[in-house]
PDB file of N, CA and C in Angstrom:
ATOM      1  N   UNK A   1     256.658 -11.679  14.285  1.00  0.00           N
ATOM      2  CA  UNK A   1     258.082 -11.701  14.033  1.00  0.00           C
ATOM      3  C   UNK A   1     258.827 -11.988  15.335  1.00  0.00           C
ATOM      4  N   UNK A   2     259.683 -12.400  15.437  1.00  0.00           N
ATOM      5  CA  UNK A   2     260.689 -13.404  16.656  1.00  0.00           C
ATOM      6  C   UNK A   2     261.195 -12.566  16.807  1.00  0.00           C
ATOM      7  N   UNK A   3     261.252 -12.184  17.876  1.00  0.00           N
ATOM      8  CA  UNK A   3     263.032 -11.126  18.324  1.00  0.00           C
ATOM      9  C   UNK A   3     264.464 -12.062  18.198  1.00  0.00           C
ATOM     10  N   UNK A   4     265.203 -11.027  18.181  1.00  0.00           N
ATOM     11  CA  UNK A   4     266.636 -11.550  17.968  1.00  0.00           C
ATOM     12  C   UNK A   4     267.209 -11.860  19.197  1.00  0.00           C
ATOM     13  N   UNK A   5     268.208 -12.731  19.478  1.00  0.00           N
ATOM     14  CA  UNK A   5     268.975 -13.631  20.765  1.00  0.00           C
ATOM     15  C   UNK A   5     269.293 -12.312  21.645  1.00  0.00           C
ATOM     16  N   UNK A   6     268.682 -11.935  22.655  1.00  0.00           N
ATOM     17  CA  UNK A   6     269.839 -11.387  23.569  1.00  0.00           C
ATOM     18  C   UNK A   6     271.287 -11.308  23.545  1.00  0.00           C
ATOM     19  N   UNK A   7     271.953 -12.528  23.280  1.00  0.00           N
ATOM     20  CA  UNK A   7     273.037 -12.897  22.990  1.00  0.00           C
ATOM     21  C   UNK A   7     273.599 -13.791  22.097  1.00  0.00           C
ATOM     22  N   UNK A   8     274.580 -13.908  22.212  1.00  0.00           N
ATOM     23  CA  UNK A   8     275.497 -14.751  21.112  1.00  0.00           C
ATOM     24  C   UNK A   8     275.547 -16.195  21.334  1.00  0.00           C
ATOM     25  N   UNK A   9     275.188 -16.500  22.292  1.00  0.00           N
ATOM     26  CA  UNK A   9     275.391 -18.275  22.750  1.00  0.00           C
ATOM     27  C   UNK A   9     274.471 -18.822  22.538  1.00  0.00           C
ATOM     28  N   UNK A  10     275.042 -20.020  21.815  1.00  0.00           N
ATOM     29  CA  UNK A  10     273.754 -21.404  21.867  1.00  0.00           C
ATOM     30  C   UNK A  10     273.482 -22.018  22.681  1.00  0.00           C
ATOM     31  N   UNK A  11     272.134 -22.210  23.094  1.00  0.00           N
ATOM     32  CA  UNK A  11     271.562 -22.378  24.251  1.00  0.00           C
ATOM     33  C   UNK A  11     272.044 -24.096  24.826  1.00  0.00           C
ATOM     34  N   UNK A  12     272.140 -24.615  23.526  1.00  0.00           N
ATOM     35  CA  UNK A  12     272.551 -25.699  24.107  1.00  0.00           C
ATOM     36  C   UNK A  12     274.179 -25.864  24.550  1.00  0.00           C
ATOM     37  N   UNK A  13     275.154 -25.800  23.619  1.00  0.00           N
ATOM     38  CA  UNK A  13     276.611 -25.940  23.703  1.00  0.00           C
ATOM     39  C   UNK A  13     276.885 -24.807  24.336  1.00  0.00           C
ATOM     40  N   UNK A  14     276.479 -23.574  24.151  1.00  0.00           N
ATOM     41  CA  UNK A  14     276.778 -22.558  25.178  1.00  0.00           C
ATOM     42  C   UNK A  14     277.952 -21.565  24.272  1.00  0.00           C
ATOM     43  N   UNK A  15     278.361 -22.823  22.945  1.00  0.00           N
ATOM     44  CA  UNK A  15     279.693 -21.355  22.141  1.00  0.00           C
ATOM     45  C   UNK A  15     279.133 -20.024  21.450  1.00  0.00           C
ATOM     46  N   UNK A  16     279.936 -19.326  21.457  1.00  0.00           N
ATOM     47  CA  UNK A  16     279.598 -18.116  20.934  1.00  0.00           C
ATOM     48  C   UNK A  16     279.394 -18.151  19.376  1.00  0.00           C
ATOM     49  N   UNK A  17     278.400 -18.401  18.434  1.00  0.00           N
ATOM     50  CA  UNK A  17     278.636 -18.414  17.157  1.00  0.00           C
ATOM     51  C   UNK A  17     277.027 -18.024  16.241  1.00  0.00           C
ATOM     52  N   UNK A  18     277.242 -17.720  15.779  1.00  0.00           N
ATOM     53  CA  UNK A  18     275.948 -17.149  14.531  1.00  0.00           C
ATOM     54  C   UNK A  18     274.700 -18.441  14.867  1.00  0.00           C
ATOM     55  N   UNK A  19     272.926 -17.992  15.592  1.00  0.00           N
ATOM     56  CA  UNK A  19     272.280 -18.791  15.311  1.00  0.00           C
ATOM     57  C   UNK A  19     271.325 -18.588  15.097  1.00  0.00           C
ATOM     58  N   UNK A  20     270.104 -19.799  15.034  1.00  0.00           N
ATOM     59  CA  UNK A  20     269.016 -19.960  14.485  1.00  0.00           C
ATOM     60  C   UNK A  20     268.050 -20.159  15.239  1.00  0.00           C
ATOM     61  N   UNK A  21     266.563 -20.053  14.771  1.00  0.00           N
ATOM     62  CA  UNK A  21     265.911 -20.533  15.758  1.00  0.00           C
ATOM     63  C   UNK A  21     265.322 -21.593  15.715  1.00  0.00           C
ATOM     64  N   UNK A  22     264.906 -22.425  16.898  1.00  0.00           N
ATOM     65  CA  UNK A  22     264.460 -23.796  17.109  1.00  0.00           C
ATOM     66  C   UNK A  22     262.980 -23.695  17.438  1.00  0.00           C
ATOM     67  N   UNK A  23     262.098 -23.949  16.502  1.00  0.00           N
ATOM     68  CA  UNK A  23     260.437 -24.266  17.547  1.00  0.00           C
ATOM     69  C   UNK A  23     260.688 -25.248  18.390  1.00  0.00           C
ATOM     70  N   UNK A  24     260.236 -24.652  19.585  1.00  0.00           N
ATOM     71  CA  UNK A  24     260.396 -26.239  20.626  1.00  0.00           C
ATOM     72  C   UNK A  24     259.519 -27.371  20.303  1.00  0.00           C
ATOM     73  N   UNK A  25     257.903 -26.943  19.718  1.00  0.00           N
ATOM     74  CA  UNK A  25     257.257 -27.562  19.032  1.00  0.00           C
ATOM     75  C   UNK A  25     257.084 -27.320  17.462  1.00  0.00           C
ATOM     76  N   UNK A  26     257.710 -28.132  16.835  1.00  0.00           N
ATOM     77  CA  UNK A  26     257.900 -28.286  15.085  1.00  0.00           C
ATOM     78  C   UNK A  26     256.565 -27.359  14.583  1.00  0.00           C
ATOM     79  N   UNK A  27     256.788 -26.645  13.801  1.00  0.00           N
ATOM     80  CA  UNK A  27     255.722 -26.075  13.090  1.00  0.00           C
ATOM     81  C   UNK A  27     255.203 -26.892  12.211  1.00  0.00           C
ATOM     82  N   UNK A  28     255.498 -28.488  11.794  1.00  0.00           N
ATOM     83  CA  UNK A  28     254.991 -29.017  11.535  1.00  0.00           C
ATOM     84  C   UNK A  28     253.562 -30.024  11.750  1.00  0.00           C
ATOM     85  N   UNK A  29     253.862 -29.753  13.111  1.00  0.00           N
ATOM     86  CA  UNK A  29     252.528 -30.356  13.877  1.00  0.00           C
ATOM     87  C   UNK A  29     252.191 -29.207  14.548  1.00  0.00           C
ATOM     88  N   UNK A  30     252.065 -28.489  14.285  1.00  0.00           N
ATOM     89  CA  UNK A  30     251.031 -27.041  14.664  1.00  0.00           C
ATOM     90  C   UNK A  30     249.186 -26.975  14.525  1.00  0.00           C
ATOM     91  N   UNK A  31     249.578 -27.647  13.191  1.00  0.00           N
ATOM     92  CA  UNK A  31     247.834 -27.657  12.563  1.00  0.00           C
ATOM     93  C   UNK A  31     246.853 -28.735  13.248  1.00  0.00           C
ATOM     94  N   UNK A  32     248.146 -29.700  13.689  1.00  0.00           N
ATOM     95  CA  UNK A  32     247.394 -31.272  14.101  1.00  0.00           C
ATOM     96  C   UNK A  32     246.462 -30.954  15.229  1.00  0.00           C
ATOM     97  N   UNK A  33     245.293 -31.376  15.360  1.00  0.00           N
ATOM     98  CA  UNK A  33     244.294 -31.066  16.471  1.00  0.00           C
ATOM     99  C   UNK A  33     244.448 -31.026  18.024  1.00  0.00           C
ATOM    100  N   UNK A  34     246.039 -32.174  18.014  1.00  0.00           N
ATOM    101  CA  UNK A  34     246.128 -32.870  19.463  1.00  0.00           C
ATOM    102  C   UNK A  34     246.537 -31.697  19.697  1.00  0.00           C
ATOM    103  N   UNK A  35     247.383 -30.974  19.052  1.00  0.00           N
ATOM    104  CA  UNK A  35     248.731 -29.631  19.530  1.00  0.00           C
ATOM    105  C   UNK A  35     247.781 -28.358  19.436  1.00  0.00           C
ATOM    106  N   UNK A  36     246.651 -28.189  18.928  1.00  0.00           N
ATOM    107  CA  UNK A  36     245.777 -26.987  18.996  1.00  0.00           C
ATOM    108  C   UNK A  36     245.255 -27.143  19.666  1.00  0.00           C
ATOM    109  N   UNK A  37     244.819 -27.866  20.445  1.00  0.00           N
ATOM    110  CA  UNK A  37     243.469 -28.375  21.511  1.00  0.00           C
ATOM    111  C   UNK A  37     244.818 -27.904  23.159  1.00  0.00           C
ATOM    112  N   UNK A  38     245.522 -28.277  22.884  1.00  0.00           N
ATOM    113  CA  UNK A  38     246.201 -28.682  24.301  1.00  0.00           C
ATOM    114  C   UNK A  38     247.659 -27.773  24.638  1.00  0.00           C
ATOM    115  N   UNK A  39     247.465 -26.571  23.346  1.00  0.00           N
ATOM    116  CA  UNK A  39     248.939 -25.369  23.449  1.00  0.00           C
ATOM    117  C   UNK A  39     248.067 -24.027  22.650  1.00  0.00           C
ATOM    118  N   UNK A  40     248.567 -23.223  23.792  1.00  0.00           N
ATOM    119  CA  UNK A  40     248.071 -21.766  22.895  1.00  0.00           C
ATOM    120  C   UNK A  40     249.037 -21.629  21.439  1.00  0.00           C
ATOM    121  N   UNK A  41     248.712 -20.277  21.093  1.00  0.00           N
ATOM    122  CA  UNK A  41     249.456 -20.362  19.928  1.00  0.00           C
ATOM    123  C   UNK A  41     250.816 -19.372  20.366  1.00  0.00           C
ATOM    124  N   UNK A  42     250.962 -19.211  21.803  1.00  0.00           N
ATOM    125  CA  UNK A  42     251.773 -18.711  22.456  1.00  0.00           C
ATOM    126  C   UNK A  42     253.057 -19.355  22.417  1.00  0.00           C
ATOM    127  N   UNK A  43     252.073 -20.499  23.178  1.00  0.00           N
ATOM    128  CA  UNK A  43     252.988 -21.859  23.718  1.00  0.00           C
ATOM    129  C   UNK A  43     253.484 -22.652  22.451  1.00  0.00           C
ATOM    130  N   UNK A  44     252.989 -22.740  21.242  1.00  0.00           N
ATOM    131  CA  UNK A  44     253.538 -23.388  19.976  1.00  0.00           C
ATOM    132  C   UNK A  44     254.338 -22.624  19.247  1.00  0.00           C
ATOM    133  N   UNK A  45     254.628 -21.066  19.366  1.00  0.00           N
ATOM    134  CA  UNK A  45     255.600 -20.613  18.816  1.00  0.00           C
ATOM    135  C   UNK A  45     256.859 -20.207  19.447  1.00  0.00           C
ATOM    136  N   UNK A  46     256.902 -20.884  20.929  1.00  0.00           N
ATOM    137  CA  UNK A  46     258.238 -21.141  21.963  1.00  0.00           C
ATOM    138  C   UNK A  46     259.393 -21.689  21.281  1.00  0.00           C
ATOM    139  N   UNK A  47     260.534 -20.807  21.345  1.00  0.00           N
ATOM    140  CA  UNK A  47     261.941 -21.816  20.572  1.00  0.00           C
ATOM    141  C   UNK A  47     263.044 -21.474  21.725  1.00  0.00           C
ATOM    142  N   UNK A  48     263.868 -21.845  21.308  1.00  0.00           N
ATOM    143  CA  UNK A  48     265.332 -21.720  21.498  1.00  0.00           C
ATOM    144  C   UNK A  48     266.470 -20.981  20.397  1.00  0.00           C
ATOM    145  N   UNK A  49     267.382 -20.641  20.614  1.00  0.00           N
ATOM    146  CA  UNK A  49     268.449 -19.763  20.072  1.00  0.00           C
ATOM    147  C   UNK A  49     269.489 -20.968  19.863  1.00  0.00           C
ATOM    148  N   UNK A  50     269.854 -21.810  19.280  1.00  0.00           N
ATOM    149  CA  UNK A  50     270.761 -22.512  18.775  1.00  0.00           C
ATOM    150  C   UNK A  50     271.957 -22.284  17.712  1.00  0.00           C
ATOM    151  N   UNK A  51     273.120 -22.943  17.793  1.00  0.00           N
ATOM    152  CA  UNK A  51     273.942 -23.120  16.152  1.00  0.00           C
ATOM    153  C   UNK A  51     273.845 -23.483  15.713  1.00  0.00           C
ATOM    154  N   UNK A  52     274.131 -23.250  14.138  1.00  0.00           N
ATOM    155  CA  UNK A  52     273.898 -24.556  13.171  1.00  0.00           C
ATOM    156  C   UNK A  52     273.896 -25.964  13.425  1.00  0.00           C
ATOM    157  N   UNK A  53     275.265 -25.975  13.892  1.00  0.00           N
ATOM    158  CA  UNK A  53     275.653 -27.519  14.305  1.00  0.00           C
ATOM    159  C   UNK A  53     274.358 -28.360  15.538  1.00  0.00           C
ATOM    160  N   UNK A  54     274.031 -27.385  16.551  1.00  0.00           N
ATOM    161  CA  UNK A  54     273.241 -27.776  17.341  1.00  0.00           C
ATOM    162  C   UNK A  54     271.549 -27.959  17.378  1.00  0.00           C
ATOM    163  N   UNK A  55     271.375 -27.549  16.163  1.00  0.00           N
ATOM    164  CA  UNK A  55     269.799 -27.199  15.490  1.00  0.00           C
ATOM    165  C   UNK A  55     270.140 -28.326  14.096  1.00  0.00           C
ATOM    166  N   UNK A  56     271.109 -28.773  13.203  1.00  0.00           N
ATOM    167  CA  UNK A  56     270.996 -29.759  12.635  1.00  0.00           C
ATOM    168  C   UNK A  56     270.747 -31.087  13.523  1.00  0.00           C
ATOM    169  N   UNK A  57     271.521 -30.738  14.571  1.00  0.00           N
ATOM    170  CA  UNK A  57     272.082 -32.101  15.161  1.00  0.00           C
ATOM    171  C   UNK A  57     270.543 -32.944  16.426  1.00  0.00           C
ATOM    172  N   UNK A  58     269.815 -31.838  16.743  1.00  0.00           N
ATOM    173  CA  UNK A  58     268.603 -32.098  17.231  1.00  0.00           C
ATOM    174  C   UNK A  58     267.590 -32.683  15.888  1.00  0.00           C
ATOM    175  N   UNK A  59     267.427 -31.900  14.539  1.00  0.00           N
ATOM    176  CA  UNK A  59     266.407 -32.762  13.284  1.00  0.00           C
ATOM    177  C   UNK A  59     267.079 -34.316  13.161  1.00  0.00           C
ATOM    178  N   UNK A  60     268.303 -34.110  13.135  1.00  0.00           N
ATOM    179  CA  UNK A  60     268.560 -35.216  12.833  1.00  0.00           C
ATOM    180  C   UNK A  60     268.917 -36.535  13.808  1.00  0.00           C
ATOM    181  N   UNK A  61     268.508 -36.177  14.952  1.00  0.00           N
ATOM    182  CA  UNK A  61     268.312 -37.805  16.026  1.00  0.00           C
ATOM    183  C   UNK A  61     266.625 -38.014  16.275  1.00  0.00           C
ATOM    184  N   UNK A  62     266.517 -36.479  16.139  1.00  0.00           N
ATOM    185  CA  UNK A  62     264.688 -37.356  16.624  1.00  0.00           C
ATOM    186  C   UNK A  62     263.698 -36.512  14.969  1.00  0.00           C
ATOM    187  N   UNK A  63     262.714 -36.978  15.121  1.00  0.00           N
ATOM    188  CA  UNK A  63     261.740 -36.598  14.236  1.00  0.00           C
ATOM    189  C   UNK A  63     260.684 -35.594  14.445  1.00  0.00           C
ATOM    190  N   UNK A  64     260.356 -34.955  13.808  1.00  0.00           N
ATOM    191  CA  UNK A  64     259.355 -33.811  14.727  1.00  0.00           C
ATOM    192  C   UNK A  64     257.659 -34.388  15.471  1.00  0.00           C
ATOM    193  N   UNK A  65     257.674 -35.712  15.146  1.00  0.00           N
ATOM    194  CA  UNK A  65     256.269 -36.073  16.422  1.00  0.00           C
ATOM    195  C   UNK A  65     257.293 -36.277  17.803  1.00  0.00           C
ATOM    196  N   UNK A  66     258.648 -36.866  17.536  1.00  0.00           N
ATOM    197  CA  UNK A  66     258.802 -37.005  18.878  1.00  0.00           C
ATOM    198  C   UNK A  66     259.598 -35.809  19.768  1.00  0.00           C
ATOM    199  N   UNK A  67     259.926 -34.855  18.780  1.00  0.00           N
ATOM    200  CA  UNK A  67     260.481 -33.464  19.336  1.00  0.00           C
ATOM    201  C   UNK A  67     259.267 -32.826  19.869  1.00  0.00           C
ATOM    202  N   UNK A  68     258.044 -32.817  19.590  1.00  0.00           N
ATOM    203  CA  UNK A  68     256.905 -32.371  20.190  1.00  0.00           C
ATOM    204  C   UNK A  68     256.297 -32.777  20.803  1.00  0.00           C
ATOM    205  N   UNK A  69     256.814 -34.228  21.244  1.00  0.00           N
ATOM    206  CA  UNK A  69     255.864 -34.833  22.332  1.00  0.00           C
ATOM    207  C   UNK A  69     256.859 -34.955  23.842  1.00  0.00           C
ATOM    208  N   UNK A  70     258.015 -35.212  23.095  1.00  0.00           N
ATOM    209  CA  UNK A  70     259.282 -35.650  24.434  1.00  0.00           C
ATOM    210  C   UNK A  70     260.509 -35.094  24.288  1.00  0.00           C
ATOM    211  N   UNK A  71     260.872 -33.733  23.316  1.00  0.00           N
ATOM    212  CA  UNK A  71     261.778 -32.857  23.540  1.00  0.00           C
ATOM    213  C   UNK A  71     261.259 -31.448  23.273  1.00  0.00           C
ATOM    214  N   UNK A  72     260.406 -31.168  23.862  1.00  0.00           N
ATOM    215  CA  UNK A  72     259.500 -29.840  23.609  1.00  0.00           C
ATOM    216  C   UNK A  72     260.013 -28.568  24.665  1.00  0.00           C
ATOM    217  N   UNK A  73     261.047 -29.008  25.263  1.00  0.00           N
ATOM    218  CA  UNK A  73     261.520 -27.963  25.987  1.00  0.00           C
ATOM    219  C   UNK A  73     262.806 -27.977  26.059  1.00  0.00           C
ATOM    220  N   UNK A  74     264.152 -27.207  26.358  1.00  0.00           N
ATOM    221  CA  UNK A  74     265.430 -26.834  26.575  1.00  0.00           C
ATOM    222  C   UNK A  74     265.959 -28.218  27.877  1.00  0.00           C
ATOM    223  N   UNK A  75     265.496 -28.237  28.690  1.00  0.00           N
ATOM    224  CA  UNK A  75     265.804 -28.690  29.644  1.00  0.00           C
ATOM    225  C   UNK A  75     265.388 -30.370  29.096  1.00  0.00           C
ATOM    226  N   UNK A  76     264.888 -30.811  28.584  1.00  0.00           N
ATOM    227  CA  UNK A  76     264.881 -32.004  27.928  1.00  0.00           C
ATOM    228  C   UNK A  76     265.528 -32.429  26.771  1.00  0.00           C
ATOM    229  N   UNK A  77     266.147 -31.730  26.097  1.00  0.00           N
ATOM    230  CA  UNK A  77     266.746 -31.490  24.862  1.00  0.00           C
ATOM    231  C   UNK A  77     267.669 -31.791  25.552  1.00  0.00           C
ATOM    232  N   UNK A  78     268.805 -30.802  26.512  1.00  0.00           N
ATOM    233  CA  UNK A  78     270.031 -31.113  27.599  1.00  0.00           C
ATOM    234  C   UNK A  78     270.019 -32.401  27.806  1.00  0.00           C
ATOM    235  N   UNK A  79     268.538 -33.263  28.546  1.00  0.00           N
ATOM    236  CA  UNK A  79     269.059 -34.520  28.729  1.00  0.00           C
ATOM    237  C   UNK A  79     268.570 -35.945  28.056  1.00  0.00           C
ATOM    238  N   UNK A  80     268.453 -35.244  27.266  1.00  0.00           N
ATOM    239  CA  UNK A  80     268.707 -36.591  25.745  1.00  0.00           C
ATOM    240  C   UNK A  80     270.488 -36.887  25.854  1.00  0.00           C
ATOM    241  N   UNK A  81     270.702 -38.439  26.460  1.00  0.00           N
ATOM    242  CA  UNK A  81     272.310 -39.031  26.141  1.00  0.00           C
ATOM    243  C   UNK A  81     272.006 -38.972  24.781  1.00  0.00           C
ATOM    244  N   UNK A  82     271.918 -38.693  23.400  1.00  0.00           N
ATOM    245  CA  UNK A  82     272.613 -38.596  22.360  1.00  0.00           C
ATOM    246  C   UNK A  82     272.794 -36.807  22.077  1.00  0.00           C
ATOM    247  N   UNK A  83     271.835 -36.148  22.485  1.00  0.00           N
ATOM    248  CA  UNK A  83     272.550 -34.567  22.636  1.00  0.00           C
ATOM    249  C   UNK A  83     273.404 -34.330  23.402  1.00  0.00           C
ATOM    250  N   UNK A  84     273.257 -35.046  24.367  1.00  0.00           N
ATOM    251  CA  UNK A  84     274.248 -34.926  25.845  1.00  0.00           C
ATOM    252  C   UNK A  84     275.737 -34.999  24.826  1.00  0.00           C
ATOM    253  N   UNK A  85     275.875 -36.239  24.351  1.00  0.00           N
ATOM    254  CA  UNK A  85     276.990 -37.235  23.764  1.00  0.00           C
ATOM    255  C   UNK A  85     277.409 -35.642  22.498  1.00  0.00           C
ATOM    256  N   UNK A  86     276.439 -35.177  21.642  1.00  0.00           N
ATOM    257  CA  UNK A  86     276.764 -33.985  20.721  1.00  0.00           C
ATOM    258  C   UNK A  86     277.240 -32.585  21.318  1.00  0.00           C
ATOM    259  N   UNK A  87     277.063 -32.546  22.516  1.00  0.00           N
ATOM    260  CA  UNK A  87     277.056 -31.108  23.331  1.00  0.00           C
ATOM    261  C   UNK A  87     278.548 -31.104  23.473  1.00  0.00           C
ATOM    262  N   UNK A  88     278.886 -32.209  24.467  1.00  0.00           N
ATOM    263  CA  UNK A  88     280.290 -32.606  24.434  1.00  0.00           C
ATOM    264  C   UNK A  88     281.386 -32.828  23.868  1.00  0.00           C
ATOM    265  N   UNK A  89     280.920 -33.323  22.468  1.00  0.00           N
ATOM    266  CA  UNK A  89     281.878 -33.171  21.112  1.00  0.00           C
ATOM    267  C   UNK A  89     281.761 -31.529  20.831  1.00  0.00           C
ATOM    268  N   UNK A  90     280.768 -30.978  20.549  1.00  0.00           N
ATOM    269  CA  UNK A  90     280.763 -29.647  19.499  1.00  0.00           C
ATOM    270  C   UNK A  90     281.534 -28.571  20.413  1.00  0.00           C
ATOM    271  N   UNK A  91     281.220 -28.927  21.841  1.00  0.00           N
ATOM    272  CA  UNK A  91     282.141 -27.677  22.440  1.00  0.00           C
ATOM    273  C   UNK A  91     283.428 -27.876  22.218  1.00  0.00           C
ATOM    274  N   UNK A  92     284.168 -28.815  21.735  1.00  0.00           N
ATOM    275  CA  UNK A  92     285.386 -29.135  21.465  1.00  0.00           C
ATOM    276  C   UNK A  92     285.764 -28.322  20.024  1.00  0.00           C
ATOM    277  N   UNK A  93     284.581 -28.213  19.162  1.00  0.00           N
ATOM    278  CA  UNK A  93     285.231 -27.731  17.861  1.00  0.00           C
ATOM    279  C   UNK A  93     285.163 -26.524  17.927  1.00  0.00           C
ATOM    280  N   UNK A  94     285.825 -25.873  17.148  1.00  0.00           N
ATOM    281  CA  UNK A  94     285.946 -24.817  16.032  1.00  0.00           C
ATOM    282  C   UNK A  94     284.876 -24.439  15.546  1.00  0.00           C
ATOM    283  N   UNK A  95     284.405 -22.879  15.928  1.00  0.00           N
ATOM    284  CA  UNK A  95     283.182 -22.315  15.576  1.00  0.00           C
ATOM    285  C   UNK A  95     283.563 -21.842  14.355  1.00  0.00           C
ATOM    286  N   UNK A  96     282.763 -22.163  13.258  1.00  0.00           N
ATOM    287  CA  UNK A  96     282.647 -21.710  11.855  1.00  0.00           C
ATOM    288  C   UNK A  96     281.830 -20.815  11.798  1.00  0.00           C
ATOM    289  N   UNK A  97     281.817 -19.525  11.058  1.00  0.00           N
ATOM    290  CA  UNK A  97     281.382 -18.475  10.547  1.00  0.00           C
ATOM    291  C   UNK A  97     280.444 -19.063   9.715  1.00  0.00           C
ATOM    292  N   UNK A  98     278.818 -18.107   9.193  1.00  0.00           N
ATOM    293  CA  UNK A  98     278.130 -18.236   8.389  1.00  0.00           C
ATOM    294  C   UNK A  98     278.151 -17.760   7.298  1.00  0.00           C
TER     295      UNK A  98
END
């Protein structure tokens, strides 16, 4: 079982609002041999604390082979220019309640 956020902020945008968690590596490629051979099961159940907006907005630019091969960590996620480009809009909005 996952512990709960320390805090209230999404790791990426940084606003204060209700979130979720992110596998850094998709539990979808968990089973695949390349990702068992080459990550504990430590290292494959690593996430992030995200918002809605910021955990839709990562499924929906990349796909989960390439979130597990080339956004598998926080600090790469940051510098994706199309998250970069989403980080910058969403801190602008209006945090919605769940």
């Amino acid at each position: 079982m996952r512990k709960k956020p320390e805090n209230t902020h999404c790791e990426l945008c940084q606003r204060d609002a209700p979130l979720t968690f992110h596998h850094l590596i998709p539990r979808k490629v968990h089973r695949r041999a390349r990702f068992q051979k080459h990550y504990t099961l430590e290292q494959l159940q690593q996430g992030v604390w995200l918002c809605y907006p910021c955990h839709r907005a990562v499924h929906r630019r990349h796909d989960e082979m390439e979130l597990a091969l080339r956004f598998n960590s926080l600090e790469a996620l940051k510098s994706d220019p199309d998250m970069a480009s989403h980080i910058v809009w969403i801190r602008k909005q209006k945090v919605l309640s769940l």
